[in-house]
PDB file of N, CA and C in Angstrom:
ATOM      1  N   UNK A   1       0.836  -1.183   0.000  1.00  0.00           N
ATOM      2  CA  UNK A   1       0.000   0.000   0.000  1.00  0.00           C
ATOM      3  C   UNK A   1       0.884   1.251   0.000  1.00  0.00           C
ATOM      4  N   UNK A   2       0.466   2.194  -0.657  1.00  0.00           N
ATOM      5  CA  UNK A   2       1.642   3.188  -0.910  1.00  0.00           C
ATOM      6  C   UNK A   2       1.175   4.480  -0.201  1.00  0.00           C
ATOM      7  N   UNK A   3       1.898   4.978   0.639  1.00  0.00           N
ATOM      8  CA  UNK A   3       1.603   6.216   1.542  1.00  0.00           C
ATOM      9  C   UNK A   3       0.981   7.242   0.833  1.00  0.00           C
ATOM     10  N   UNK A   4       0.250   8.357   1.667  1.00  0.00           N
ATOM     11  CA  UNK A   4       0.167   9.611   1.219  1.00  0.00           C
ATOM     12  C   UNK A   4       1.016  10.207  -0.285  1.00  0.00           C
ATOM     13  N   UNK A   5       2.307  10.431   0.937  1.00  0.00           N
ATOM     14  CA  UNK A   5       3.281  11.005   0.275  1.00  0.00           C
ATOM     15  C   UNK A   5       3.970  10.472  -1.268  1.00  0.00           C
ATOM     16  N   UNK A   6       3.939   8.745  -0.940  1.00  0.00           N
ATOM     17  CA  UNK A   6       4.027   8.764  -2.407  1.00  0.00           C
ATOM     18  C   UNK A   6       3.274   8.578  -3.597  1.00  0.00           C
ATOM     19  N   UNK A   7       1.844   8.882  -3.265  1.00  0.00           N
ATOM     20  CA  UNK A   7       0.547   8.856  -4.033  1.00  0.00           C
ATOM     21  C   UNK A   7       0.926  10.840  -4.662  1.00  0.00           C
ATOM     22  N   UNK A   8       1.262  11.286  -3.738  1.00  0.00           N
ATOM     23  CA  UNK A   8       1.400  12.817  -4.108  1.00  0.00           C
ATOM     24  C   UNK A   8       2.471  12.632  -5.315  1.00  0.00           C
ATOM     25  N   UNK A   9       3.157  12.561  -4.744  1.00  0.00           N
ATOM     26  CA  UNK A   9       4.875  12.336  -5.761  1.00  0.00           C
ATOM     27  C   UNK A   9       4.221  11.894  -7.070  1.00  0.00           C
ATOM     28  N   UNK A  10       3.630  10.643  -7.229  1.00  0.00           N
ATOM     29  CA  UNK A  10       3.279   9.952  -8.592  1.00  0.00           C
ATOM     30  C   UNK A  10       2.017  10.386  -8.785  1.00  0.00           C
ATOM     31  N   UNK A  11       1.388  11.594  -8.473  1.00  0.00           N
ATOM     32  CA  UNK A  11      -0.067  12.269  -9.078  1.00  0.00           C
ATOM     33  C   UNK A  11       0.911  13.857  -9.642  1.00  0.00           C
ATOM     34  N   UNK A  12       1.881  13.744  -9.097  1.00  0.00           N
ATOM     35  CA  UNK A  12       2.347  15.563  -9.544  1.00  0.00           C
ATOM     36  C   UNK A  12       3.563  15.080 -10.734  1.00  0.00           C
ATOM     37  N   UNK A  13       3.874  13.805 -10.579  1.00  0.00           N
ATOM     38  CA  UNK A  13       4.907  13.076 -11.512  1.00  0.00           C
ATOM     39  C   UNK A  13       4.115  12.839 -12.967  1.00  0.00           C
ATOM     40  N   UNK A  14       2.803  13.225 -12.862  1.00  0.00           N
ATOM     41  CA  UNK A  14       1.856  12.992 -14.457  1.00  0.00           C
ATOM     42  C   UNK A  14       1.316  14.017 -14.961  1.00  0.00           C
ATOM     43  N   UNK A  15       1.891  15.341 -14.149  1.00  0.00           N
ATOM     44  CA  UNK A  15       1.199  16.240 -14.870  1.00  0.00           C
ATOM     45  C   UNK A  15       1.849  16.768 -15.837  1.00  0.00           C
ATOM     46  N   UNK A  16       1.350  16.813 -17.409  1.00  0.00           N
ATOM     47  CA  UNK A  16       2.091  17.219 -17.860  1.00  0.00           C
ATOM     48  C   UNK A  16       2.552  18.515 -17.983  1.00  0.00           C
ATOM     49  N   UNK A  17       3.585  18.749 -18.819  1.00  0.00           N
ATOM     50  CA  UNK A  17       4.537  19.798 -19.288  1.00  0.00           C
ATOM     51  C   UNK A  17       3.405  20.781 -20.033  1.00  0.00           C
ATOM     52  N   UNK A  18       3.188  22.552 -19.274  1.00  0.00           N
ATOM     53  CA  UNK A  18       2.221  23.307 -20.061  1.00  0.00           C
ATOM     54  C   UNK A  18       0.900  23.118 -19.042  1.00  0.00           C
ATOM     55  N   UNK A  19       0.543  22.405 -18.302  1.00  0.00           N
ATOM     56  CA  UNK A  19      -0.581  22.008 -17.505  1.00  0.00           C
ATOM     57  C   UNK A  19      -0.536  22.445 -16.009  1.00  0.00           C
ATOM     58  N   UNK A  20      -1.107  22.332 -15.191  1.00  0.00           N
ATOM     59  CA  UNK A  20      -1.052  22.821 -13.565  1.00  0.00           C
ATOM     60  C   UNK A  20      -2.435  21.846 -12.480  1.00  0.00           C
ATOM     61  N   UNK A  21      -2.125  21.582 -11.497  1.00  0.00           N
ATOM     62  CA  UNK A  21      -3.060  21.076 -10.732  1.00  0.00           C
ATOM     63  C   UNK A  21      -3.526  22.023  -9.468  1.00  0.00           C
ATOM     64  N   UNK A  22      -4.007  21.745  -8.997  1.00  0.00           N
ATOM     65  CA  UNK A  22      -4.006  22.465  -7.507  1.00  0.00           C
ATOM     66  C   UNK A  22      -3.642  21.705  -6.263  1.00  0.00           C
ATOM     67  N   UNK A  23      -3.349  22.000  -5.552  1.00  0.00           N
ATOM     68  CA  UNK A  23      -2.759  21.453  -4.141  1.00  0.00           C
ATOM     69  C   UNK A  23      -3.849  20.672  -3.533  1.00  0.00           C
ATOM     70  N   UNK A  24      -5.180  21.180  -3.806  1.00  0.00           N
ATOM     71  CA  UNK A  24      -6.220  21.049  -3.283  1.00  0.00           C
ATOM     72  C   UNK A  24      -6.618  19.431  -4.433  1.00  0.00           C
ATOM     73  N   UNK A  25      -6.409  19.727  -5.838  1.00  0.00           N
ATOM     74  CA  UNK A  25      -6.610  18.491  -6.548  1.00  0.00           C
ATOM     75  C   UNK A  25      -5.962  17.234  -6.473  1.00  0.00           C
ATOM     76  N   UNK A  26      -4.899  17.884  -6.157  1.00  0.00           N
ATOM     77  CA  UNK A  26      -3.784  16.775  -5.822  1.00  0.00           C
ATOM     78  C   UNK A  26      -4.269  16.255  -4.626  1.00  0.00           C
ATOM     79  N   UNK A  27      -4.546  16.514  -3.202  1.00  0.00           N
ATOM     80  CA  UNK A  27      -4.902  15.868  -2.035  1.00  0.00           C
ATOM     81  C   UNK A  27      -6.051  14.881  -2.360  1.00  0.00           C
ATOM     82  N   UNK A  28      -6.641  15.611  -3.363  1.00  0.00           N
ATOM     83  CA  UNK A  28      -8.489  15.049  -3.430  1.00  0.00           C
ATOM     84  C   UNK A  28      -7.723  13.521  -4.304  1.00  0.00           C
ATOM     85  N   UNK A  29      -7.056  13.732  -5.503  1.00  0.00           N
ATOM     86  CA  UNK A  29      -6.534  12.354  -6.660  1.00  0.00           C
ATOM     87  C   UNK A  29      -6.191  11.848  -5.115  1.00  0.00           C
ATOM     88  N   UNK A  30      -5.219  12.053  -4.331  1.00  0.00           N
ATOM     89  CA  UNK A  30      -4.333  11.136  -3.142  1.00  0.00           C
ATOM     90  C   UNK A  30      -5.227  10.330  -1.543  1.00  0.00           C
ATOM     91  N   UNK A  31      -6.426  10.890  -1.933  1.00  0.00           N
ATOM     92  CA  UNK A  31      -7.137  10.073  -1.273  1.00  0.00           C
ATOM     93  C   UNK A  31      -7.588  11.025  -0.451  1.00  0.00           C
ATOM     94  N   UNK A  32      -7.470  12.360   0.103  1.00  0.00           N
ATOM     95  CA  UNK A  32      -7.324  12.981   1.126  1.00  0.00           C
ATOM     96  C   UNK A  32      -7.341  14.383   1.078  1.00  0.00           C
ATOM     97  N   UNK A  33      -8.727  14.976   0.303  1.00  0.00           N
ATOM     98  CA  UNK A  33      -9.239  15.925   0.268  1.00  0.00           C
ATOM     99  C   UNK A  33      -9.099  17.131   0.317  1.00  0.00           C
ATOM    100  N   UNK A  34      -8.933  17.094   2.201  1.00  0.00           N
ATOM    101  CA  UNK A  34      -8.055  18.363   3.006  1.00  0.00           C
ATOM    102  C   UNK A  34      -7.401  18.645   3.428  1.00  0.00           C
ATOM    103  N   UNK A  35      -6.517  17.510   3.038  1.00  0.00           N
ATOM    104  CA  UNK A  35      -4.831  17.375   3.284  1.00  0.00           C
ATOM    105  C   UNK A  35      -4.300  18.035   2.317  1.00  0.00           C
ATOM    106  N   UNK A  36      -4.628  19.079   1.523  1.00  0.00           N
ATOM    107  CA  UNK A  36      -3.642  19.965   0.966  1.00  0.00           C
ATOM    108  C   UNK A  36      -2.465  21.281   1.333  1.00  0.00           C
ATOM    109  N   UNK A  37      -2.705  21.381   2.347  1.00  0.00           N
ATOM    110  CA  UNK A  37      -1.594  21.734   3.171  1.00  0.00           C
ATOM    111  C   UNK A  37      -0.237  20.935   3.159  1.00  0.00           C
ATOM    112  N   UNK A  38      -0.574  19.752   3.358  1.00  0.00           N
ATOM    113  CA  UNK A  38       0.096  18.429   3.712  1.00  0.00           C
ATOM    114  C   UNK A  38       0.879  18.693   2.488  1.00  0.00           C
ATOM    115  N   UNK A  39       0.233  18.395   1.430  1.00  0.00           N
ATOM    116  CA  UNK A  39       0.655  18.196  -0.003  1.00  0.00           C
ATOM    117  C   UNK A  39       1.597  19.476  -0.414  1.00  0.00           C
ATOM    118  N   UNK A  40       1.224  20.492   0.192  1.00  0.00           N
ATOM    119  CA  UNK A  40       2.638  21.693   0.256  1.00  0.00           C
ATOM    120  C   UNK A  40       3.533  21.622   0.533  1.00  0.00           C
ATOM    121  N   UNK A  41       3.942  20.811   1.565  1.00  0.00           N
ATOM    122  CA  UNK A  41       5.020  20.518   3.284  1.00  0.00           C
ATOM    123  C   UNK A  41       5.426  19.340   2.304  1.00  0.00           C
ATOM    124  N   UNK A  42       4.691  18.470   1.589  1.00  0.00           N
ATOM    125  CA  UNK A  42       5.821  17.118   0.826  1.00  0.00           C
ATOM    126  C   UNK A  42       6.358  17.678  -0.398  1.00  0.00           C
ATOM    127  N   UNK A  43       5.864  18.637  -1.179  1.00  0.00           N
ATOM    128  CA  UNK A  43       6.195  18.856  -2.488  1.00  0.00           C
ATOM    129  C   UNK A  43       7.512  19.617  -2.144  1.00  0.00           C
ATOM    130  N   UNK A  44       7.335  20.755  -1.297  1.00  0.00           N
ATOM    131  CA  UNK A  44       8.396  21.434  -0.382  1.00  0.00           C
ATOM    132  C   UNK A  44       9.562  20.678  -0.266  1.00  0.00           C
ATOM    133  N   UNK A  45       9.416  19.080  -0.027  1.00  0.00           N
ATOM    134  CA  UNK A  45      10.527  18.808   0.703  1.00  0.00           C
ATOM    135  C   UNK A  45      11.276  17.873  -0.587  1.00  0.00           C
ATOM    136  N   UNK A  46      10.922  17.942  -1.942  1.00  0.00           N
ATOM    137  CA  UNK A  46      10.789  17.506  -3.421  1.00  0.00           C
ATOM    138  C   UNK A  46      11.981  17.464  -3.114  1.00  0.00           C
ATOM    139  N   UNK A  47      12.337  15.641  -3.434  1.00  0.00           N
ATOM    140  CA  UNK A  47      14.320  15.349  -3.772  1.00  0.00           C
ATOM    141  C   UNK A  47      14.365  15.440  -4.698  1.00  0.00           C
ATOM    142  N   UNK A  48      13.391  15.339  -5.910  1.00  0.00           N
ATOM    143  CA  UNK A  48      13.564  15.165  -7.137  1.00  0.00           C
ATOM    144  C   UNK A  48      12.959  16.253  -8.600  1.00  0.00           C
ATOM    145  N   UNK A  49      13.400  17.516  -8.265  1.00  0.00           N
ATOM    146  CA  UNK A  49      12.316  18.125  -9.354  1.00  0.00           C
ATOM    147  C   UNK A  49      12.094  17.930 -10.441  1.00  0.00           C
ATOM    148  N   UNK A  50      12.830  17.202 -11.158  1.00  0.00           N
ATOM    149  CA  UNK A  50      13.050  16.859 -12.923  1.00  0.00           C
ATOM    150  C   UNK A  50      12.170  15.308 -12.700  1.00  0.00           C
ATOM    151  N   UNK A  51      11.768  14.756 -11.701  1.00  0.00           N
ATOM    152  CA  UNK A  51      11.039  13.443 -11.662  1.00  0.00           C
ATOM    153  C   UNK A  51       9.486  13.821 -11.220  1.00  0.00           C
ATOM    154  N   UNK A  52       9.771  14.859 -10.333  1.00  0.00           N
ATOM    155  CA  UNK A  52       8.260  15.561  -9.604  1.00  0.00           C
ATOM    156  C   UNK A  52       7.814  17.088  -9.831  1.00  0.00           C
ATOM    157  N   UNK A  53       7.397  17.480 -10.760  1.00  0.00           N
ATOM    158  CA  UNK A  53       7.515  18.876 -11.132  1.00  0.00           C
ATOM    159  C   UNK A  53       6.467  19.460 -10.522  1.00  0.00           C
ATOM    160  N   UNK A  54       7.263  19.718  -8.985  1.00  0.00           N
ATOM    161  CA  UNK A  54       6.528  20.485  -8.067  1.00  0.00           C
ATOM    162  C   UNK A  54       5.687  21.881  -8.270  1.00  0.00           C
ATOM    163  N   UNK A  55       6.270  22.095  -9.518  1.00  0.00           N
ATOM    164  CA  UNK A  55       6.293  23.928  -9.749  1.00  0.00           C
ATOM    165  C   UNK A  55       5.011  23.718 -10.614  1.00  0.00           C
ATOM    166  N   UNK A  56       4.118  22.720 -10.878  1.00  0.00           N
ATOM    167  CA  UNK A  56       2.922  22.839 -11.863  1.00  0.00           C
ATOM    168  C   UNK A  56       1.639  22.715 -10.730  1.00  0.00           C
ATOM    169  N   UNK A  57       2.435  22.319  -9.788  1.00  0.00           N
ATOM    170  CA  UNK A  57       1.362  22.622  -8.531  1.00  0.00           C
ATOM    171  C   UNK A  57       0.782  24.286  -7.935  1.00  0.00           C
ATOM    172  N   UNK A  58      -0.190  24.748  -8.266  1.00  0.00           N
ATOM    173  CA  UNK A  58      -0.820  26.049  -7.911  1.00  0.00           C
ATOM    174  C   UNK A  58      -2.193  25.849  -6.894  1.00  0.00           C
ATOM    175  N   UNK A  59      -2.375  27.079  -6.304  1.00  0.00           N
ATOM    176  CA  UNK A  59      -3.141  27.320  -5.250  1.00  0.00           C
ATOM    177  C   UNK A  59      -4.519  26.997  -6.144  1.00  0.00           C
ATOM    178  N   UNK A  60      -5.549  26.555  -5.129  1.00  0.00           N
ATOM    179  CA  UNK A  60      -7.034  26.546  -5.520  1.00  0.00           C
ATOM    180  C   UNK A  60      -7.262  27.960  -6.188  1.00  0.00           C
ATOM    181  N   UNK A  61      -6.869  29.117  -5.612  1.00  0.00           N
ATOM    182  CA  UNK A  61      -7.608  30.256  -6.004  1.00  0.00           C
ATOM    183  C   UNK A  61      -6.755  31.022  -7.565  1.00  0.00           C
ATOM    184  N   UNK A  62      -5.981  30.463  -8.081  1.00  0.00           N
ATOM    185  CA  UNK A  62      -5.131  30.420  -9.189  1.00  0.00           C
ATOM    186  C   UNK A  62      -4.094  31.151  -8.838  1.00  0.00           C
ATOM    187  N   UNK A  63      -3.727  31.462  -7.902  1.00  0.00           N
ATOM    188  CA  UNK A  63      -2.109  32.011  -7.086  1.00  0.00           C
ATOM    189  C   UNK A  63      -1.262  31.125  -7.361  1.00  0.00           C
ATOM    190  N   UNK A  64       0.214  31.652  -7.665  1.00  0.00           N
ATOM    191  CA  UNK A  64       1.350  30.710  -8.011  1.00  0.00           C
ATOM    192  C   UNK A  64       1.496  29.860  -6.631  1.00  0.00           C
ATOM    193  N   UNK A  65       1.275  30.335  -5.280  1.00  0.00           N
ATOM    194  CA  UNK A  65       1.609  29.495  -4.085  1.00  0.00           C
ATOM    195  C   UNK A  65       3.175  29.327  -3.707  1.00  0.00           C
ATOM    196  N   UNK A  66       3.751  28.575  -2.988  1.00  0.00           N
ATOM    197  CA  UNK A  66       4.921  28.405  -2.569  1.00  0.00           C
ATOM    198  C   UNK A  66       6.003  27.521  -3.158  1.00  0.00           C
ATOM    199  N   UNK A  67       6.890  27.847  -3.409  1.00  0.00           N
ATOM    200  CA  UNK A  67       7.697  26.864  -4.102  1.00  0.00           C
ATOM    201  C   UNK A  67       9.065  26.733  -3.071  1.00  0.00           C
ATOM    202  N   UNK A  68      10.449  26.184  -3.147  1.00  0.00           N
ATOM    203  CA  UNK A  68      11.168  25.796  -2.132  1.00  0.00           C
ATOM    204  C   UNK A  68      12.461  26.517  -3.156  1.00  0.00           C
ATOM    205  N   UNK A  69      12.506  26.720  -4.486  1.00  0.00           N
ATOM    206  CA  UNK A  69      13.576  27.756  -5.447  1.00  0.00           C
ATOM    207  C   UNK A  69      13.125  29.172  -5.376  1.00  0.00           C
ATOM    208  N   UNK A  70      11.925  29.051  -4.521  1.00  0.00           N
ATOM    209  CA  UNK A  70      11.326  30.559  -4.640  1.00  0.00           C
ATOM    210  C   UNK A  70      10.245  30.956  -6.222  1.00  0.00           C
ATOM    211  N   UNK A  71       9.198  32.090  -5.167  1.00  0.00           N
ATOM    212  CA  UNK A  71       8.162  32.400  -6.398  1.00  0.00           C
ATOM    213  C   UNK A  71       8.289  32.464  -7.908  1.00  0.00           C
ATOM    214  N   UNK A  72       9.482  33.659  -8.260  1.00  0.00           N
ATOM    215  CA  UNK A  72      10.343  34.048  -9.335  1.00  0.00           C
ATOM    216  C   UNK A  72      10.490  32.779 -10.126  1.00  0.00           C
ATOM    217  N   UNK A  73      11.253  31.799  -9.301  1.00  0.00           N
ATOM    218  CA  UNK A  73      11.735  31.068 -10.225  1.00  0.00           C
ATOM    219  C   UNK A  73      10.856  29.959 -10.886  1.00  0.00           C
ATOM    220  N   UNK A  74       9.306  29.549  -9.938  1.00  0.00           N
ATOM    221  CA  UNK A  74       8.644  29.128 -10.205  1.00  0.00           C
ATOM    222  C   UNK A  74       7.734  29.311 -11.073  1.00  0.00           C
ATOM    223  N   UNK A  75       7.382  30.743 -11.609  1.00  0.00           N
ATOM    224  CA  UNK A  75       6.961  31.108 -12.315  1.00  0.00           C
ATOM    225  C   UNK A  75       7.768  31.310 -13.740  1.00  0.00           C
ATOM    226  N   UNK A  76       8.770  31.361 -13.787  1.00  0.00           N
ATOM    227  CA  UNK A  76       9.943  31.599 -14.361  1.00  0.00           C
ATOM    228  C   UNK A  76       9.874  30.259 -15.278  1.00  0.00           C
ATOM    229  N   UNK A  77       9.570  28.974 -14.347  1.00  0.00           N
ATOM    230  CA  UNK A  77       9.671  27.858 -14.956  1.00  0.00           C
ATOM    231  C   UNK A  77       8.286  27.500 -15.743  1.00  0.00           C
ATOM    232  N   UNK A  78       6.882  27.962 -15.205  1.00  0.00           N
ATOM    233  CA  UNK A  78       5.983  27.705 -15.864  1.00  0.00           C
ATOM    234  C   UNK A  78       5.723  28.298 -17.048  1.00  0.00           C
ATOM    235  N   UNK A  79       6.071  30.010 -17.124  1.00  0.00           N
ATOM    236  CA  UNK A  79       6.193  30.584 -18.139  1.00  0.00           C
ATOM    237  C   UNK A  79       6.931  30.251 -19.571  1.00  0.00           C
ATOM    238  N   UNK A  80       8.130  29.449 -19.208  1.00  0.00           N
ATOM    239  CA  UNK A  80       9.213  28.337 -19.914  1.00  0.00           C
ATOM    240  C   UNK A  80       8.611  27.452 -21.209  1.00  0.00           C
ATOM    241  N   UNK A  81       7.413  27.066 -19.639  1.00  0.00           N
ATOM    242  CA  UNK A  81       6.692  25.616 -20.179  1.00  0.00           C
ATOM    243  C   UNK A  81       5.460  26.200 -21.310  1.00  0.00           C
ATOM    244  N   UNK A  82       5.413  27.129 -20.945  1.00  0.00           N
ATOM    245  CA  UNK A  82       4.297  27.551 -22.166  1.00  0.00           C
ATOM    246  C   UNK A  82       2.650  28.447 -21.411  1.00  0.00           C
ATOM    247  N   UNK A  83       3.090  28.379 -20.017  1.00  0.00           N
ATOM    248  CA  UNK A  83       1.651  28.953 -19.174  1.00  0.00           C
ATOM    249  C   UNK A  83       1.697  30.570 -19.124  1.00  0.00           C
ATOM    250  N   UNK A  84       0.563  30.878 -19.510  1.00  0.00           N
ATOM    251  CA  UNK A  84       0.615  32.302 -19.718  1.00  0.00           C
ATOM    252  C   UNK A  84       0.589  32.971 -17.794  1.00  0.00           C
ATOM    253  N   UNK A  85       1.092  33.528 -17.538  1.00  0.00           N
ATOM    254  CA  UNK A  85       1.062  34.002 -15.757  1.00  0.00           C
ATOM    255  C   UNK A  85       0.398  35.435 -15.787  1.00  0.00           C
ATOM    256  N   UNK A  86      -0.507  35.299 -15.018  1.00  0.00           N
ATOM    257  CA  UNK A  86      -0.995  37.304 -15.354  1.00  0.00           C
ATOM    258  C   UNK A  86      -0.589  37.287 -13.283  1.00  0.00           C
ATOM    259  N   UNK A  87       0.316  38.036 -13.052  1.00  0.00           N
ATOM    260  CA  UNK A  87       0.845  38.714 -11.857  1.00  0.00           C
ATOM    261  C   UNK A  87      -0.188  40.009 -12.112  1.00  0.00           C
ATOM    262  N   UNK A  88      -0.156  39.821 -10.910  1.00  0.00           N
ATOM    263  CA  UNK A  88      -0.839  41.027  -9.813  1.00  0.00           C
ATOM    264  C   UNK A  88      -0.569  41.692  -9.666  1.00  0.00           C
TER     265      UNK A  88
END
């Protein structure tokens, strides 16, 4: 049976390149709704970003949210990928 944490890892490991989930979608695919907090605190602690592309993970309310390279660069990377970003 495979934990939380690595149900998160291999639901944020399929999103593709150009696409985004929410923290909140991701908990709900991982079994666990309102554990998206949770799902911040593991993506946060990401050994692997080129395997888990933490940075396609965004807030329910369409806010870039927290990243662990910092906002800039997270956006930096989605913009890369092809996502249009309208900043505030």
């Amino acid at each position: 049976m495979k934990t939380f944490k690595q149900k998160v890892y291999e639901i944020v490991s399929q999103i593709p390149k150009g696409k985004v989930m929410s923290y909140k979608e991701v908990a709900k695919k991982a079994g666990r709704p309102k554990a998206y907090r949770a799902v911040g605190n593991i993506l946060n602690k990401n050994p692997d970003i080129k395997k888990v592309p933490c940075h396609r993970v965004i807030r329910s309310d369409g806010k870039i949210g927290g990243y662990a390279k910092g906002p800039a660069n997270k956006i930096a990377i989605l913009k890369k990928e092809g996502l249009k970003i309208i900043e505030i």
